[in-house]
C-alpha atoms as a PDB file:
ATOM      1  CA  UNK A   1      57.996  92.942  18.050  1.00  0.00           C
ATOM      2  CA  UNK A   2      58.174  96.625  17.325  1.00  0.00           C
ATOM      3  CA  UNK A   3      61.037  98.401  19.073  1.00  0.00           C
ATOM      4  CA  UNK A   4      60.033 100.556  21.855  1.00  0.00           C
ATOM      5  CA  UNK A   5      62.877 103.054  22.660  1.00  0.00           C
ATOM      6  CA  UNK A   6      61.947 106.468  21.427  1.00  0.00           C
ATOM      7  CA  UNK A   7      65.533 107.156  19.525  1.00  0.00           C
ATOM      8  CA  UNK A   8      65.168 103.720  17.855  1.00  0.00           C
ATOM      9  CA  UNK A   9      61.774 103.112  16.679  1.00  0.00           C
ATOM     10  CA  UNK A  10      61.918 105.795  14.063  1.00  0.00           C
ATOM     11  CA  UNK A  11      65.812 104.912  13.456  1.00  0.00           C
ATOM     12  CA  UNK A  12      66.606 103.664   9.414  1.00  0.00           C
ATOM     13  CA  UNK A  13      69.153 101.404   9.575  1.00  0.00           C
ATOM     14  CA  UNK A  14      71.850 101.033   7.127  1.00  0.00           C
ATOM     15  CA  UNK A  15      70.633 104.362   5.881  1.00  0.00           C
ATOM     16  CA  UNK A  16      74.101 105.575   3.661  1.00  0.00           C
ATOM     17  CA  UNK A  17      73.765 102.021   2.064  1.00  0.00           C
ATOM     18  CA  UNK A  18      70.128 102.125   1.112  1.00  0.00           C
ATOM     19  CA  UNK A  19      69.614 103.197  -2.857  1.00  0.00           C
ATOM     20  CA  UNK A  20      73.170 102.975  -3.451  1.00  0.00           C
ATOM     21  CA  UNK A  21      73.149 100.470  -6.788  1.00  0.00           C
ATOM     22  CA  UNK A  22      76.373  98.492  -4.836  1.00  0.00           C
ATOM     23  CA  UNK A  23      74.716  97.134  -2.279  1.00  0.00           C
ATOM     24  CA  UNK A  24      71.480  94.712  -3.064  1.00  0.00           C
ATOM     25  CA  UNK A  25      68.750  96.409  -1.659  1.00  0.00           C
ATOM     26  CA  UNK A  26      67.421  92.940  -0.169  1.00  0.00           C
ATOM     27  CA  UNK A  27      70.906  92.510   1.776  1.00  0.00           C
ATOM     28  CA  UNK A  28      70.168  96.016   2.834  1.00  0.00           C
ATOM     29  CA  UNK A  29      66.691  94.750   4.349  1.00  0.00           C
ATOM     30  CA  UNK A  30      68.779  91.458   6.068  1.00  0.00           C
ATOM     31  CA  UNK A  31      71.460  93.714   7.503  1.00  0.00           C
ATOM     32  CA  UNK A  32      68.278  96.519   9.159  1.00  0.00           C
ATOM     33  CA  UNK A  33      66.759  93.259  10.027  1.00  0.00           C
ATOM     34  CA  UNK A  34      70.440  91.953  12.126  1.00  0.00           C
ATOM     35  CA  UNK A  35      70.044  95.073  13.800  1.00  0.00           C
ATOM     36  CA  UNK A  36      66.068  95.490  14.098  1.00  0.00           C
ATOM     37  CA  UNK A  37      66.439  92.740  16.436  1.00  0.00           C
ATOM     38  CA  UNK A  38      69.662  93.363  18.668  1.00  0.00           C
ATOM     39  CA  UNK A  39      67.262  96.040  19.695  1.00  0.00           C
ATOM     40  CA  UNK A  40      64.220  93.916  20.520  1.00  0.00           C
ATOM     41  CA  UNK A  41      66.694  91.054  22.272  1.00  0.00           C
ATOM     42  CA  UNK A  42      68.524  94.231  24.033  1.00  0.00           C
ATOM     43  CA  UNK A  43      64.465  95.413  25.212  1.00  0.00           C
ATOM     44  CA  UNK A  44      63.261  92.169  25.914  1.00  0.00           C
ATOM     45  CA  UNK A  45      66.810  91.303  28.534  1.00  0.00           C
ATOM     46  CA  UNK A  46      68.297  94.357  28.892  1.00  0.00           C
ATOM     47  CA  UNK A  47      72.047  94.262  29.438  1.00  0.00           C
ATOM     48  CA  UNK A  48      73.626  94.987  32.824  1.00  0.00           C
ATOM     49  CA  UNK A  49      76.832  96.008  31.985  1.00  0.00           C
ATOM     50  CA  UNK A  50      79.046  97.051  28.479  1.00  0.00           C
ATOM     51  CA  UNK A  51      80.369  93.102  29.095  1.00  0.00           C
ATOM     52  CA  UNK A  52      76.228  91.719  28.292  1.00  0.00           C
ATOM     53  CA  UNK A  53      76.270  94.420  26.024  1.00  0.00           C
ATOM     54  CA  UNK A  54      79.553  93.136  23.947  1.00  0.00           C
ATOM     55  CA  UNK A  55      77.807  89.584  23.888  1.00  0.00           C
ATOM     56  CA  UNK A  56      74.671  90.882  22.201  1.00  0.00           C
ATOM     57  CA  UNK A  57      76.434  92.794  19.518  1.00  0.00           C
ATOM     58  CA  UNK A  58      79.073  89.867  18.757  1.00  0.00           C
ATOM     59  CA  UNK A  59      76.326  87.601  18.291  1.00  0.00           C
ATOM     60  CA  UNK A  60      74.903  90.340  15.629  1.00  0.00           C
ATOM     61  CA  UNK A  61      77.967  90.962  14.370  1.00  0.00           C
ATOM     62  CA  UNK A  62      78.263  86.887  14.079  1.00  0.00           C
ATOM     63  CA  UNK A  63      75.193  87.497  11.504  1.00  0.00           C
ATOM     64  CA  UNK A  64      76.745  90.132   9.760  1.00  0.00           C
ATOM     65  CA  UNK A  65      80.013  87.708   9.000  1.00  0.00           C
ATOM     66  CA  UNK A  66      77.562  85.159   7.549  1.00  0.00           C
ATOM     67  CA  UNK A  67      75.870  88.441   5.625  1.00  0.00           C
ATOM     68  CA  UNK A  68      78.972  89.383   4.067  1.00  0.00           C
ATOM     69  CA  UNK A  69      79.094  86.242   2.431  1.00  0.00           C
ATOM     70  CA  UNK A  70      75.824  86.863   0.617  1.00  0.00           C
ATOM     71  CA  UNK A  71      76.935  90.659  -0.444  1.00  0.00           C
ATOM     72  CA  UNK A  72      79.947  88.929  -2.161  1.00  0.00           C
ATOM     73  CA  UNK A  73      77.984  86.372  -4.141  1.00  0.00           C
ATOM     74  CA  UNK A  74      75.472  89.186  -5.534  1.00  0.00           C
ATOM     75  CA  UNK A  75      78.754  90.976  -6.860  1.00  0.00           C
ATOM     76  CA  UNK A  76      79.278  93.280  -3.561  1.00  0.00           C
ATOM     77  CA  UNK A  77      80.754  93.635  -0.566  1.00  0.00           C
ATOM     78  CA  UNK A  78      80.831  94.772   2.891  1.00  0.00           C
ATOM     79  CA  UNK A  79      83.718  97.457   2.276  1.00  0.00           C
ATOM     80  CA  UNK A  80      84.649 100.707   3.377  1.00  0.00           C
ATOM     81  CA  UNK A  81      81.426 102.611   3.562  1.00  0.00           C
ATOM     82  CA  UNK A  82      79.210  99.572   4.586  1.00  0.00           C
ATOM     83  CA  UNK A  83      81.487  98.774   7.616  1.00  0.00           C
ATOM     84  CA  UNK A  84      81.866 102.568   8.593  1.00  0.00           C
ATOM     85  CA  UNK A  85      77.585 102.105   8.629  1.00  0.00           C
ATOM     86  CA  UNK A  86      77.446  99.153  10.449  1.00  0.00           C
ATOM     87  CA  UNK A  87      79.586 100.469  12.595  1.00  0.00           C
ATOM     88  CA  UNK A  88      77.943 103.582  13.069  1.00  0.00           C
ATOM     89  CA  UNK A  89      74.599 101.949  13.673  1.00  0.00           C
ATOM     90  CA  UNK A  90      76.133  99.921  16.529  1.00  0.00           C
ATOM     91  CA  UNK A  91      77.156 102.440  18.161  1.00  0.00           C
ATOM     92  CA  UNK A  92      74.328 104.832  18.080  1.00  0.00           C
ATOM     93  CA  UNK A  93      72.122 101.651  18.650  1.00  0.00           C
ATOM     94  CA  UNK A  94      74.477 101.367  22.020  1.00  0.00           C
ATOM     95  CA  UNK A  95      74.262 104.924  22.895  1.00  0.00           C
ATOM     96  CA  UNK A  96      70.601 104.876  22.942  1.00  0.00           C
ATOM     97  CA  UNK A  97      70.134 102.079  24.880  1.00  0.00           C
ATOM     98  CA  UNK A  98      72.409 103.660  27.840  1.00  0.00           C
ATOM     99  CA  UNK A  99      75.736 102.404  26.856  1.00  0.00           C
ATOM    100  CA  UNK A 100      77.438 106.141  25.338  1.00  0.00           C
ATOM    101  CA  UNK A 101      80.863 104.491  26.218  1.00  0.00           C
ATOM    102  CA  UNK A 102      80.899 101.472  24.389  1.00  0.00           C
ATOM    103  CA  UNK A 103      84.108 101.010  22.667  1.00  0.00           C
ATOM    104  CA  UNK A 104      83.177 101.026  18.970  1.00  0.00           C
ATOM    105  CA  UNK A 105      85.462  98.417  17.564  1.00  0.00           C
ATOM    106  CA  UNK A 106      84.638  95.940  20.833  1.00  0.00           C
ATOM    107  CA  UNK A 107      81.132  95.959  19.740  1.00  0.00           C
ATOM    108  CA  UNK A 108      82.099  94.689  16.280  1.00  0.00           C
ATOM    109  CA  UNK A 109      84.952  93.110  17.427  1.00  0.00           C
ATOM    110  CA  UNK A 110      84.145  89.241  15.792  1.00  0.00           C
ATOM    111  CA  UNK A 111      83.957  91.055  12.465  1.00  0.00           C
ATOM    112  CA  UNK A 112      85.845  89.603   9.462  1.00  0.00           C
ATOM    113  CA  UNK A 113      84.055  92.365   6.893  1.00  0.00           C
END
């Protein structure tokens, strides 16, 4: 399903991580994928409130645990600079959707990266 908000369709995810030689360029493409569709599930039931918002992102986030697993057996790791992107994404992912003041850190809160 392509992604039909106008600040998202044209959005790279995971761009500071992309042809960086730490990060796997296929775990790259999984983690734009995680987040590729929290938009389409956030367009196809749109959230009511920051609270269905939260449960959207924890399930993503949820995917990004079982992610970080993969980075670590290809000899990287979801560290400084990939969770400051991650987190970054969800946020500007929230903000464009209508939710500026989601809490940054509640959106990712399930994280163990």
């Amino acid at each position: 399903m392509a992604i039909t908000n106008e600040r998202m369709a044209g959005y790279e995810f995971l761009r500071p991580m992309r042809g960086d030689g730490y990060y796997p360029a296929h775990l790259v493409a999984k983690g734009g994928d995680i987040l590729h569709a929290l938009c389409e599930r956030i367009e196809a039931e749109p959230p009511r409130g920051l609270e269905e918002l939260y449960v959207l992102t924890h399930a993503a986030t949820e995917q990004f645990n079982l992610l970080a697993e993969e980075f670590y057996a290809a000899d990287s790791d979801i560290e400084t600079v990939a969770r400051d992107t991650i987190a970054v994404d969800f946020g500007y992912l929230a903000g464009a959707y209508g939710f500026p003041d989601a809490d940054l850190e509640e959106l990712v809160e399930p994280r163990d990266w």
